[in-house]
N, C-alpha and C. Protein backbone atom coordinates (compact mmCIF):
# COMPACT_ATOMS: atom_id res chain seq x y z
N UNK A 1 0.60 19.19 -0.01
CA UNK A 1 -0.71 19.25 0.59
C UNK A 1 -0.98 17.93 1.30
N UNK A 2 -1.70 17.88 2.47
CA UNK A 2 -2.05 16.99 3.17
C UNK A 2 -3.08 16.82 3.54
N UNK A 3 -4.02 15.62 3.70
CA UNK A 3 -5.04 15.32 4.14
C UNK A 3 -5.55 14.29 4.80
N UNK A 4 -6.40 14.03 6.09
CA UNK A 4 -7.01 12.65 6.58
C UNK A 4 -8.10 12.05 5.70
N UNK A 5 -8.34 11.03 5.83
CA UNK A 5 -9.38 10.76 5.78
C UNK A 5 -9.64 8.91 6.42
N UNK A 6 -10.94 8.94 6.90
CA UNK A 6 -11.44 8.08 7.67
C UNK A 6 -11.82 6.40 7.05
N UNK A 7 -11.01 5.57 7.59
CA UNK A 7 -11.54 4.34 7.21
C UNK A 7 -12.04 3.09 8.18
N UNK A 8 -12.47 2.38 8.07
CA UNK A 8 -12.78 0.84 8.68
C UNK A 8 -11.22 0.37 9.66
N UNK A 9 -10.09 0.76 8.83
CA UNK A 9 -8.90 0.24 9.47
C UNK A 9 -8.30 1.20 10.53
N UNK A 10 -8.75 2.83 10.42
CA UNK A 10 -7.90 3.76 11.05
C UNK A 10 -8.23 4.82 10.24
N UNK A 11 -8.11 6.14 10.99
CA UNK A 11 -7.58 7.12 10.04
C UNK A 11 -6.00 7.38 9.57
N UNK A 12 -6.42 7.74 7.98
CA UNK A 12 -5.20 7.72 7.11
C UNK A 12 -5.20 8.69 6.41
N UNK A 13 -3.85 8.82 6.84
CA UNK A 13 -2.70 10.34 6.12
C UNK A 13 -2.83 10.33 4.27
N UNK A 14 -3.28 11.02 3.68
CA UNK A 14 -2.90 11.46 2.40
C UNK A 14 -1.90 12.86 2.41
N UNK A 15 -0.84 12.65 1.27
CA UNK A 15 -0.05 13.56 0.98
C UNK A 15 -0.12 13.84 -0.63
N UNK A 16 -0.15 14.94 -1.51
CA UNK A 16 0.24 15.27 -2.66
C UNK A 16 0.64 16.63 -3.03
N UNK A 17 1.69 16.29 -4.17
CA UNK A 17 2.00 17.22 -4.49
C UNK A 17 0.99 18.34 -5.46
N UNK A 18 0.30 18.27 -5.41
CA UNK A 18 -1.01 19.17 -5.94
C UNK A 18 -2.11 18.11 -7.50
N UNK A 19 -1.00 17.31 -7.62
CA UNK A 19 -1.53 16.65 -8.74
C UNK A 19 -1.82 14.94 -8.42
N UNK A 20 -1.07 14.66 -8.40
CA UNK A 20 -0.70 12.86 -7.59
C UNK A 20 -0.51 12.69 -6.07
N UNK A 21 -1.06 11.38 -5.85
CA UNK A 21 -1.15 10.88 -4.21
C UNK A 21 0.70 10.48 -4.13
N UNK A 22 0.78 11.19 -3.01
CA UNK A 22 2.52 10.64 -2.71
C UNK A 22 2.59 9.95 -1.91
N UNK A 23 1.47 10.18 -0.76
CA UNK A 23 1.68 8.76 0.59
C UNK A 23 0.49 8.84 0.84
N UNK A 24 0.47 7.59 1.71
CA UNK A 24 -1.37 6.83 1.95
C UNK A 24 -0.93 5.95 2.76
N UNK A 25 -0.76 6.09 4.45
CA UNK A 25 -1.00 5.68 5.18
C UNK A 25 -1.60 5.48 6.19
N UNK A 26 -1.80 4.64 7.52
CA UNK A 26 -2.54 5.24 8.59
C UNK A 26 -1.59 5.77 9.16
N UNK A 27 -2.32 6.62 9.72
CA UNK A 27 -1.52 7.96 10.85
C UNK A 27 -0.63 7.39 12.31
N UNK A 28 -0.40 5.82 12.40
CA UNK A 28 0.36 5.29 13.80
C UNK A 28 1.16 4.71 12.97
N UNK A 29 1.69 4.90 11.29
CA UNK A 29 2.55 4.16 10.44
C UNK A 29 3.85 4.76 11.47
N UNK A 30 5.00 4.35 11.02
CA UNK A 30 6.80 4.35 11.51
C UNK A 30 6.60 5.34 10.34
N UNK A 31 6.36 5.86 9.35
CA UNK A 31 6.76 6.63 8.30
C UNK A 31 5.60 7.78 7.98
N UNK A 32 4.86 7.79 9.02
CA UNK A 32 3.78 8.15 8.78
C UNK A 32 4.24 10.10 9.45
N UNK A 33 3.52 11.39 8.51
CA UNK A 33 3.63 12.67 8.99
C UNK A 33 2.66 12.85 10.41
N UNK A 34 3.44 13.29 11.18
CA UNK A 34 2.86 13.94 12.24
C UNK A 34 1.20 14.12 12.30
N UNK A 35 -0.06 13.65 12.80
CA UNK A 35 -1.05 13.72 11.99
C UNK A 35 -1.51 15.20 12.64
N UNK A 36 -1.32 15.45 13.85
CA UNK A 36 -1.67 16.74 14.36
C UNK A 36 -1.13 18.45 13.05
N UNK A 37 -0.03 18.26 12.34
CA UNK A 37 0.30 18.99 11.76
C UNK A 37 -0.66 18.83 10.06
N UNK A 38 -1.19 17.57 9.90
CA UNK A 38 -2.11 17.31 9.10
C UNK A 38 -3.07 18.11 9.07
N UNK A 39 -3.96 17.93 10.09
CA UNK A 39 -5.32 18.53 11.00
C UNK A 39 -5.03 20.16 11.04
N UNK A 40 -3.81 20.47 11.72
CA UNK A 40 -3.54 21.93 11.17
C UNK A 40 -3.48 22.90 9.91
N UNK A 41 -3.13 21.58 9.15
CA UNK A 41 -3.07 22.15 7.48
C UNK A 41 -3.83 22.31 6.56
N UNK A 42 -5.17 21.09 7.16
CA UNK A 42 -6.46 21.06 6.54
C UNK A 42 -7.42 22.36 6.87
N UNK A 43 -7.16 23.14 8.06
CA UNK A 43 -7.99 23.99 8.46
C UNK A 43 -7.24 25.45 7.63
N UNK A 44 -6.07 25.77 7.23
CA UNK A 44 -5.62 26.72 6.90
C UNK A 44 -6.57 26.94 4.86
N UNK A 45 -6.66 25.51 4.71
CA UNK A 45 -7.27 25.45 2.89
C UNK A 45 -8.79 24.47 3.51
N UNK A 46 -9.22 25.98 2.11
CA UNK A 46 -10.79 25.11 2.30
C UNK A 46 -10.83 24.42 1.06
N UNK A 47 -10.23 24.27 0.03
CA UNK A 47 -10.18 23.17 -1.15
C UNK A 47 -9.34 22.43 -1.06
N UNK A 48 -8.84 21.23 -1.38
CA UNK A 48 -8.22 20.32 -1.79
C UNK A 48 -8.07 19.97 -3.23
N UNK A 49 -6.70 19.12 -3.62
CA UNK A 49 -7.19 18.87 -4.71
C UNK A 49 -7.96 17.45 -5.52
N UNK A 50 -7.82 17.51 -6.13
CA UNK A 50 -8.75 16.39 -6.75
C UNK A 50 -8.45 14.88 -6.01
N UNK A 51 -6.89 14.75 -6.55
CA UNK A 51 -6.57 13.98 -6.35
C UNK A 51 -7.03 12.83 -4.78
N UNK A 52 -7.31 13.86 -3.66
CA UNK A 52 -8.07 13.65 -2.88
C UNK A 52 -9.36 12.77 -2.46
N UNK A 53 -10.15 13.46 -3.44
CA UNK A 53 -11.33 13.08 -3.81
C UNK A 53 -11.27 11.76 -4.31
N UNK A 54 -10.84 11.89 -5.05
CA UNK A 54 -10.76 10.46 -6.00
C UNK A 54 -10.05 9.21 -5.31
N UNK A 55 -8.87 9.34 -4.35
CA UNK A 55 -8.59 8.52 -3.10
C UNK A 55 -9.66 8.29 -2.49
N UNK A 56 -10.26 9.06 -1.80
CA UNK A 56 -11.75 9.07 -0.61
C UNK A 56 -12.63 8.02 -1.55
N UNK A 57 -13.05 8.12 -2.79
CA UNK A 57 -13.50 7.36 -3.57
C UNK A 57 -13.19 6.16 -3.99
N UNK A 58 -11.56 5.92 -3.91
CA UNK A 58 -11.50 4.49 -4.27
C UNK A 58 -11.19 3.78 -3.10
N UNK A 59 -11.35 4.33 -2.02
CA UNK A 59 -11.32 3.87 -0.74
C UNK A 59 -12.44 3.78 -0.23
N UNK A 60 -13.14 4.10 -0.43
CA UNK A 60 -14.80 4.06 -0.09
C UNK A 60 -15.35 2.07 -0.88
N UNK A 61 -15.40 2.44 -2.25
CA UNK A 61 -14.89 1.38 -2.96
C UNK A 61 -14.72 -0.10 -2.67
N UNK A 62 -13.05 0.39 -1.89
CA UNK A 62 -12.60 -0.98 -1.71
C UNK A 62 -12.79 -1.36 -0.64
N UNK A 63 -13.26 -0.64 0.61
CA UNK A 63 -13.57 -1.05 1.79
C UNK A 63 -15.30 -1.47 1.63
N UNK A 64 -15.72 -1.15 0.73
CA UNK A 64 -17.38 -1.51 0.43
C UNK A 64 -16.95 -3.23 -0.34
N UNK A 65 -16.03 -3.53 -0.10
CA UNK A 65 -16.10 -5.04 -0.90
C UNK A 65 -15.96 -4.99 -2.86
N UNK A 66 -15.87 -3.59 -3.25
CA UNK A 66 -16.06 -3.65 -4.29
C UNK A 66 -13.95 -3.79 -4.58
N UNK A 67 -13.79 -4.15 -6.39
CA UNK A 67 -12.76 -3.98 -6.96
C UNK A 67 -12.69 -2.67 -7.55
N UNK A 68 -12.30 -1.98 -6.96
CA UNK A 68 -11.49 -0.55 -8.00
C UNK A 68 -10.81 -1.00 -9.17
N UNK A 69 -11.54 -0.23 -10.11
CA UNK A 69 -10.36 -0.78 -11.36
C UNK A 69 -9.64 0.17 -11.53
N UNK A 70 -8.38 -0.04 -12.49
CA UNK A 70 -7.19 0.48 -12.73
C UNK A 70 -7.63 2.00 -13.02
N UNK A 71 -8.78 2.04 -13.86
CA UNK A 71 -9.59 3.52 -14.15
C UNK A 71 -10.11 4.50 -12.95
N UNK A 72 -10.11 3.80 -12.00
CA UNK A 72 -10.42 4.42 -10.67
C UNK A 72 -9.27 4.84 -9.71
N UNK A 73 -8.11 4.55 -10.15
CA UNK A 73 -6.67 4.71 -9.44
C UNK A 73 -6.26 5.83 -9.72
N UNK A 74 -6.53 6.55 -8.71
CA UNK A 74 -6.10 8.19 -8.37
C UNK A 74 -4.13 8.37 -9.03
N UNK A 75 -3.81 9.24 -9.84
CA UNK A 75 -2.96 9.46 -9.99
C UNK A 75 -1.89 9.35 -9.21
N UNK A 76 -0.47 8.34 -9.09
CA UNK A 76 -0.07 8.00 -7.79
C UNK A 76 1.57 8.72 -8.62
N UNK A 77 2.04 9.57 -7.68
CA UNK A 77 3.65 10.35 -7.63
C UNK A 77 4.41 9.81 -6.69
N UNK A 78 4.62 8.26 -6.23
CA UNK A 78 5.35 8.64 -4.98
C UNK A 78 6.91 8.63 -5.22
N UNK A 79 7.16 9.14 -3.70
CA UNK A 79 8.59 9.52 -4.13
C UNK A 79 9.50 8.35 -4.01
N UNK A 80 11.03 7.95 -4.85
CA UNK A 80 11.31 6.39 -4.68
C UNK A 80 12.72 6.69 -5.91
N UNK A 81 13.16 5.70 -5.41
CA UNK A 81 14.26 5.28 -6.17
C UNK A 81 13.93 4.84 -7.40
N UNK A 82 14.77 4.40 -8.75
CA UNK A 82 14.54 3.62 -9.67
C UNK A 82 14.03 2.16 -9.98
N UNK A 83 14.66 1.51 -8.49
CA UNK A 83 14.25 0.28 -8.16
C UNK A 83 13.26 -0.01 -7.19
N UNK A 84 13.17 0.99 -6.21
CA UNK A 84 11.71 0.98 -5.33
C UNK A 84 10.64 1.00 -6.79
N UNK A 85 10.08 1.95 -7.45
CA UNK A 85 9.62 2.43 -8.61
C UNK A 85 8.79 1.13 -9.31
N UNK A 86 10.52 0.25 -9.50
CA UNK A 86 10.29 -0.88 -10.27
C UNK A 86 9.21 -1.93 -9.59
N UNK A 87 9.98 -2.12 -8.43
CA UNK A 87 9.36 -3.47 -7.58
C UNK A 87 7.76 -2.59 -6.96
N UNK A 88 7.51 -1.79 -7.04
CA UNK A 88 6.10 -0.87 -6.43
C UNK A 88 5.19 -1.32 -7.57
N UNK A 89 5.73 -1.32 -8.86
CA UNK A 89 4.65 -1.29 -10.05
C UNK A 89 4.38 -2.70 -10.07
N UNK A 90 5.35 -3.86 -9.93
CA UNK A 90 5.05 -5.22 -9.52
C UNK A 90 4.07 -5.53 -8.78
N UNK A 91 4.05 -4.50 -7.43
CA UNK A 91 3.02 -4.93 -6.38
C UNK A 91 1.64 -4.47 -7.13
N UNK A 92 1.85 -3.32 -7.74
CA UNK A 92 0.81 -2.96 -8.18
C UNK A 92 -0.39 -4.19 -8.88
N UNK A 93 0.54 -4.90 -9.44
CA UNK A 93 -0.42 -5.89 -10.68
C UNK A 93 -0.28 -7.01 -9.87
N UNK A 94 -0.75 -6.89 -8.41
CA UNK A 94 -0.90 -8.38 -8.11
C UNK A 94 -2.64 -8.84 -7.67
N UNK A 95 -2.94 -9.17 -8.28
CA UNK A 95 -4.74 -8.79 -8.22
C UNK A 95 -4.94 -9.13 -7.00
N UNK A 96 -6.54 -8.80 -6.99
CA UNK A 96 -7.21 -8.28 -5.83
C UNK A 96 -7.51 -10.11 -5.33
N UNK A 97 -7.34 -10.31 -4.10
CA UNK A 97 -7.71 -11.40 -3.05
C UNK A 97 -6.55 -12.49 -3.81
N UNK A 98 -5.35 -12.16 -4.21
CA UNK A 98 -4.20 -13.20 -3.97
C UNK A 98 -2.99 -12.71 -3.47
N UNK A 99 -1.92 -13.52 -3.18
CA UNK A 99 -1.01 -13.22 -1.94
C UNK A 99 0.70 -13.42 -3.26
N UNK A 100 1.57 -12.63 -3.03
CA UNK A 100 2.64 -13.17 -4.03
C UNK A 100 4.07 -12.85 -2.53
N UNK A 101 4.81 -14.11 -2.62
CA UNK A 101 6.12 -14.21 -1.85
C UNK A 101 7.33 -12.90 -2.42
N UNK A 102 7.89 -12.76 -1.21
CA UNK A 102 9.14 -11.55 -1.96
C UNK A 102 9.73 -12.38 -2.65
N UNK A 103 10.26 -13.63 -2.70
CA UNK A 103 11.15 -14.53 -3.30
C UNK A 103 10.34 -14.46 -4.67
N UNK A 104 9.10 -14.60 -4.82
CA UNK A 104 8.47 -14.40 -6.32
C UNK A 104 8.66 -13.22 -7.21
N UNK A 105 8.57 -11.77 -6.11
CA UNK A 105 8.23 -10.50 -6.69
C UNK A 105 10.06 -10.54 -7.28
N UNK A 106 10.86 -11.18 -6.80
CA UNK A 106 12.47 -11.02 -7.20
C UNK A 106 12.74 -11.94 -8.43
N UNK A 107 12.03 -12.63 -8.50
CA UNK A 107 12.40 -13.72 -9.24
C UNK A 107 11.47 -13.16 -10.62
N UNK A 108 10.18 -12.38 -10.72
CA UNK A 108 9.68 -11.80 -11.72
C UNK A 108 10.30 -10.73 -12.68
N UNK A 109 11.01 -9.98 -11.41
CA UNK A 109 11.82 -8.82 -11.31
C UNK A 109 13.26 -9.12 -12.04
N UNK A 110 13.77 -9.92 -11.88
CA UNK A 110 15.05 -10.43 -12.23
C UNK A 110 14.98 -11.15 -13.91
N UNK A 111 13.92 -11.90 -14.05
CA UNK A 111 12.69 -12.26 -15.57
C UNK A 111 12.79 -11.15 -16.27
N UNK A 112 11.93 -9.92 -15.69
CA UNK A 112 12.16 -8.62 -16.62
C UNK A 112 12.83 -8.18 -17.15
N UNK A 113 13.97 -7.70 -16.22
CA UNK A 113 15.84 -7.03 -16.28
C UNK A 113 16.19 -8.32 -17.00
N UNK A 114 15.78 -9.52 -17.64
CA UNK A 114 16.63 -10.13 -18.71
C UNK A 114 17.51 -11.08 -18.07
N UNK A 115 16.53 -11.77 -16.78
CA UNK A 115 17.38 -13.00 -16.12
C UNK A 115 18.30 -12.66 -15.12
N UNK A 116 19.08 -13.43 -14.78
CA UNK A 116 20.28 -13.32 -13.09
C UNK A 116 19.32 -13.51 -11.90
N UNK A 117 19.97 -13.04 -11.14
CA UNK A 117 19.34 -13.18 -9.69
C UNK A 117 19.03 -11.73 -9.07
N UNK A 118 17.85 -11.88 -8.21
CA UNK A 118 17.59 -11.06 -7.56
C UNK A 118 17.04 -11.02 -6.35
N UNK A 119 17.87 -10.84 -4.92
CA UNK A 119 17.41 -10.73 -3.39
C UNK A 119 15.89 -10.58 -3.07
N UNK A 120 15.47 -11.61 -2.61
CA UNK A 120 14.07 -11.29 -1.98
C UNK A 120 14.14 -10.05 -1.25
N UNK A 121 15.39 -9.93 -0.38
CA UNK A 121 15.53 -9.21 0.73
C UNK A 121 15.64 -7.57 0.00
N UNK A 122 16.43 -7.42 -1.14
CA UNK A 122 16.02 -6.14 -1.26
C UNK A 122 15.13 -6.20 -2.26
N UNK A 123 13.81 -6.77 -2.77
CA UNK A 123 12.65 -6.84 -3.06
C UNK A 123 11.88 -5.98 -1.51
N UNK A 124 11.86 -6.90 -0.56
CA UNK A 124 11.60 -6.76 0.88
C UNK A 124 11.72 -5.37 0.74
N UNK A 125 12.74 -4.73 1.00
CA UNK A 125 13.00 -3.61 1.68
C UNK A 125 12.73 -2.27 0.67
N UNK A 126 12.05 -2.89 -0.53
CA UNK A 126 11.49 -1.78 -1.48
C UNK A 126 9.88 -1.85 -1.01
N UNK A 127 9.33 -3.19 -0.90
CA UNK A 127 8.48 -3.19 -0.54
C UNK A 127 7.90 -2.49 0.43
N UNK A 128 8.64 -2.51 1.56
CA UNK A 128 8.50 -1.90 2.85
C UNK A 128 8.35 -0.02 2.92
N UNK A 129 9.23 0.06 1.90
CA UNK A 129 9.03 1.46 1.65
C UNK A 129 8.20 2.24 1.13
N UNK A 130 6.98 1.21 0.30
CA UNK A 130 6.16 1.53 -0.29
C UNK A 130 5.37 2.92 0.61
N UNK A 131 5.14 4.29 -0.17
CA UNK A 131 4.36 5.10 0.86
C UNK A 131 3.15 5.59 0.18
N UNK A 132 1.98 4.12 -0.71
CA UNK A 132 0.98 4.42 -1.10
C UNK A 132 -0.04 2.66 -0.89
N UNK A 133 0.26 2.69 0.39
CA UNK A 133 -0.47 1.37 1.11
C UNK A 133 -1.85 1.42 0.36
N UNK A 134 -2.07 0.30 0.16
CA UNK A 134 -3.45 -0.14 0.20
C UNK A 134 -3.82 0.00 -1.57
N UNK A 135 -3.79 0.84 -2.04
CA UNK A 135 -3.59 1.04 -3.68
C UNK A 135 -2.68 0.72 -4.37
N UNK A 136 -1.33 0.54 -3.90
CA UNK A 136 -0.03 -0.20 -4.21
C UNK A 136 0.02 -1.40 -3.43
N UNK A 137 -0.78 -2.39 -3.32
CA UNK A 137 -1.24 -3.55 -2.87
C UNK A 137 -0.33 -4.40 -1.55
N UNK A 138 0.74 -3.45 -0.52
CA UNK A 138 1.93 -4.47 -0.23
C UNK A 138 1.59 -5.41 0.36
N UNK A 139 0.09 -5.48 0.85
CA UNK A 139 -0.57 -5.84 2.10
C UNK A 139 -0.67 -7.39 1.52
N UNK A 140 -0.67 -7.23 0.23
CA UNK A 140 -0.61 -8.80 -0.46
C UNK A 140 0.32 -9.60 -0.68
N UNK A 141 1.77 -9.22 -0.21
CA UNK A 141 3.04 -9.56 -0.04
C UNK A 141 3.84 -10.31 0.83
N UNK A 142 3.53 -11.66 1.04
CA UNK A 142 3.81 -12.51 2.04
C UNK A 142 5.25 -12.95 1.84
N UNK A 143 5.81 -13.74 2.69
CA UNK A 143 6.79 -14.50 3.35
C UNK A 143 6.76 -15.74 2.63
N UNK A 144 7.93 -16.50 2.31
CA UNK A 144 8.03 -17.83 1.56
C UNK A 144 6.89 -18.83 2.44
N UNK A 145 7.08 -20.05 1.83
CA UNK A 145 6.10 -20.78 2.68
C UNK A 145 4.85 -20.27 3.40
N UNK A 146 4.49 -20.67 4.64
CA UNK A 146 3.44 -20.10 5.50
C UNK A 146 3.62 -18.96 6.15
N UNK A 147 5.23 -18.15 5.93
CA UNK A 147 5.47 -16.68 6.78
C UNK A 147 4.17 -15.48 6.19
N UNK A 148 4.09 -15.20 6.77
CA UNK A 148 3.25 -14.31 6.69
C UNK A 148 3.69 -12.30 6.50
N UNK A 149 4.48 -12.23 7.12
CA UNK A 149 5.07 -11.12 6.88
C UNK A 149 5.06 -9.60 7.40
N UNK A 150 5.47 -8.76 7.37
CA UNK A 150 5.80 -7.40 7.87
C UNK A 150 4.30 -6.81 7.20
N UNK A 151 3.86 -5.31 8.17
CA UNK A 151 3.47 -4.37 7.27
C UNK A 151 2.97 -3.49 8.08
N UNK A 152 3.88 -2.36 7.92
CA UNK A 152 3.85 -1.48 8.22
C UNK A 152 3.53 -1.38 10.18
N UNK A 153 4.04 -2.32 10.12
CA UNK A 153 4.41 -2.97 11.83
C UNK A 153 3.13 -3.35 12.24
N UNK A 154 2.02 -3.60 11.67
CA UNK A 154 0.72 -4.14 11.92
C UNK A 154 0.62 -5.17 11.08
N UNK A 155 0.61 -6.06 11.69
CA UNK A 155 0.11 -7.34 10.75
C UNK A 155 -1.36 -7.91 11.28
N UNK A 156 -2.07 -7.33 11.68
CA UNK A 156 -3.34 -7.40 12.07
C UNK A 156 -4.17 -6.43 10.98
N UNK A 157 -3.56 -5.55 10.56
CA UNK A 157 -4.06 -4.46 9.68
C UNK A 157 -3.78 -5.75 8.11
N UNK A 158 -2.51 -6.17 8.08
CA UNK A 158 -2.57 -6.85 6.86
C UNK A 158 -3.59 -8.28 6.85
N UNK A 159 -4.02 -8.80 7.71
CA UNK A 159 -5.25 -9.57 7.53
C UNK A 159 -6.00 -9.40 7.72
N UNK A 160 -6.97 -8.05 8.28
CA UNK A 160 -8.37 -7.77 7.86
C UNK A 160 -8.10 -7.29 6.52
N UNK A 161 -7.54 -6.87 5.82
CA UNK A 161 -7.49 -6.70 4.44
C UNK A 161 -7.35 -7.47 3.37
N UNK A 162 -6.74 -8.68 3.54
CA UNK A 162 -6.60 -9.88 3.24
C UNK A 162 -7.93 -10.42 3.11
N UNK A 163 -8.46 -10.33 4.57
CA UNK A 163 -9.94 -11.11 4.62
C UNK A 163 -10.81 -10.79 4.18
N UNK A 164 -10.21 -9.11 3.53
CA UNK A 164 -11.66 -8.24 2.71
C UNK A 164 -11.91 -8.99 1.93
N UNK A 165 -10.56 -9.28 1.14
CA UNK A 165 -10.14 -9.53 0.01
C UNK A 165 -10.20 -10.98 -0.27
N UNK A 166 -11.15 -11.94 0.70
CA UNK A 166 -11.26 -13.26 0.62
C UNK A 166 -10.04 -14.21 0.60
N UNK A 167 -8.82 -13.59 0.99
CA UNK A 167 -7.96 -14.46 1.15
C UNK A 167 -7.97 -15.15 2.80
N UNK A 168 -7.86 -16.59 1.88
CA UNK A 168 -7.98 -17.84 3.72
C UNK A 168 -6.53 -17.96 4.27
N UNK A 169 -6.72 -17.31 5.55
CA UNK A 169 -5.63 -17.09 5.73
C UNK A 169 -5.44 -17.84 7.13
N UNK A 170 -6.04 -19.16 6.56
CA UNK A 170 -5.67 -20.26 7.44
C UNK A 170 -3.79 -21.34 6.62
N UNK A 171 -4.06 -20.48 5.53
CA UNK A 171 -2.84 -21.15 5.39
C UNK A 171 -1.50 -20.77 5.64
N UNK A 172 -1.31 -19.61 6.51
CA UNK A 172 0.02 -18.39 7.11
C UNK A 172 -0.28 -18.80 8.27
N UNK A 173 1.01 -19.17 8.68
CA UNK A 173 1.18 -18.55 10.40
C UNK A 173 1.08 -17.79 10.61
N UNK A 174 0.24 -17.24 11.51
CA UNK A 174 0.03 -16.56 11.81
C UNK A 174 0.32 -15.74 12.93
N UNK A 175 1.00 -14.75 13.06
CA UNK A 175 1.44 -14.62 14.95
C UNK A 175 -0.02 -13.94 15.57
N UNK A 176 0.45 -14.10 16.97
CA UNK A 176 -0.70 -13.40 17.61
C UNK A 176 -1.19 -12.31 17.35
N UNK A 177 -2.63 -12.19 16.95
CA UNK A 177 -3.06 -10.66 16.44
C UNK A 177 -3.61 -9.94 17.28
């Protein structure tokens, strides 16, 4: 099942499998479903399911300046590897208005699994795959030092969200937004 719904940043694609949110992006994402076939699918069902609702709600929420708590987090299914999975639930617990480096999220990650090493870069590229933006936090996922970082090929989208979120983001280079 699929659904839009309208925010401050864009309109954004919801997908679930009848129970849990599987993707949550805006609709000009690289990974993002066709949104016209969205719009088609919404008109064929006049209910939705919950799960829906309760997105629209904690998105309402967090674009109102408020913190959603963990009790307000719509049931999330997305689809993922064992290690996407892993490094997604990392992003998850990185609180609201602070920023964590991939070199950190690997180095936490690698702590867990019981020490060794672990690639920022495929930290990175789990990250990237994330397909429940904004509730799975990636937008808080910066670049060593002052890099600033990827997302979801908008990095103008990742610092008004940032700035919701009171992060000064005079301390990232910043590229042209």
């Amino acid at each position: 099942m699929r659904a839009t719904v309208e925010t401050p940043i864009g309109r954004m694609m919801m997908a679930s499998d009848g129970e849990g949110l599987t993707e949550l992006c805006l609709e000009d994402w690289w990974w993002a479903t066709d949104h016209q076939a969205v719009l088609d699918s919404n008109r064929e069902s006049d209910s939705e399911p919950d799960v829906f609702r309760i997105t629209r709600e904690w998105l309402t929420a967090y674009f109102a300046g408020e913190r959603p708590g963990s009790d307000q987090v719509p049931p999330l299914h997305p689809a993922g590897t064992p290690f996407q999975h892993e490094v997604w639930n990392l992003v998850a617990e990185i609180p609201y208005g602070m920023t964590v480096s991939y070199g950190e999220l690997a180095a936490e990650l690698a702590e867990r699994r019981g020490g060794g090493r672990m690639a920022a870069q495929a930290v990175g590229g789990a990250v990237k795959r994330n397909p429940v933006t904004i509730i799975v936090p990636c937008h808080r996922v910066v670049g060593s030092g002052r890099a600033f970082g990827g997302y979801g090929g908008r990095l103008d989208i990742k610092a008004e969200l940032l700035e919701l979120e009171g992060v000064d983001l005079a301390r990232f280079d910043l590229p042209n937004l």
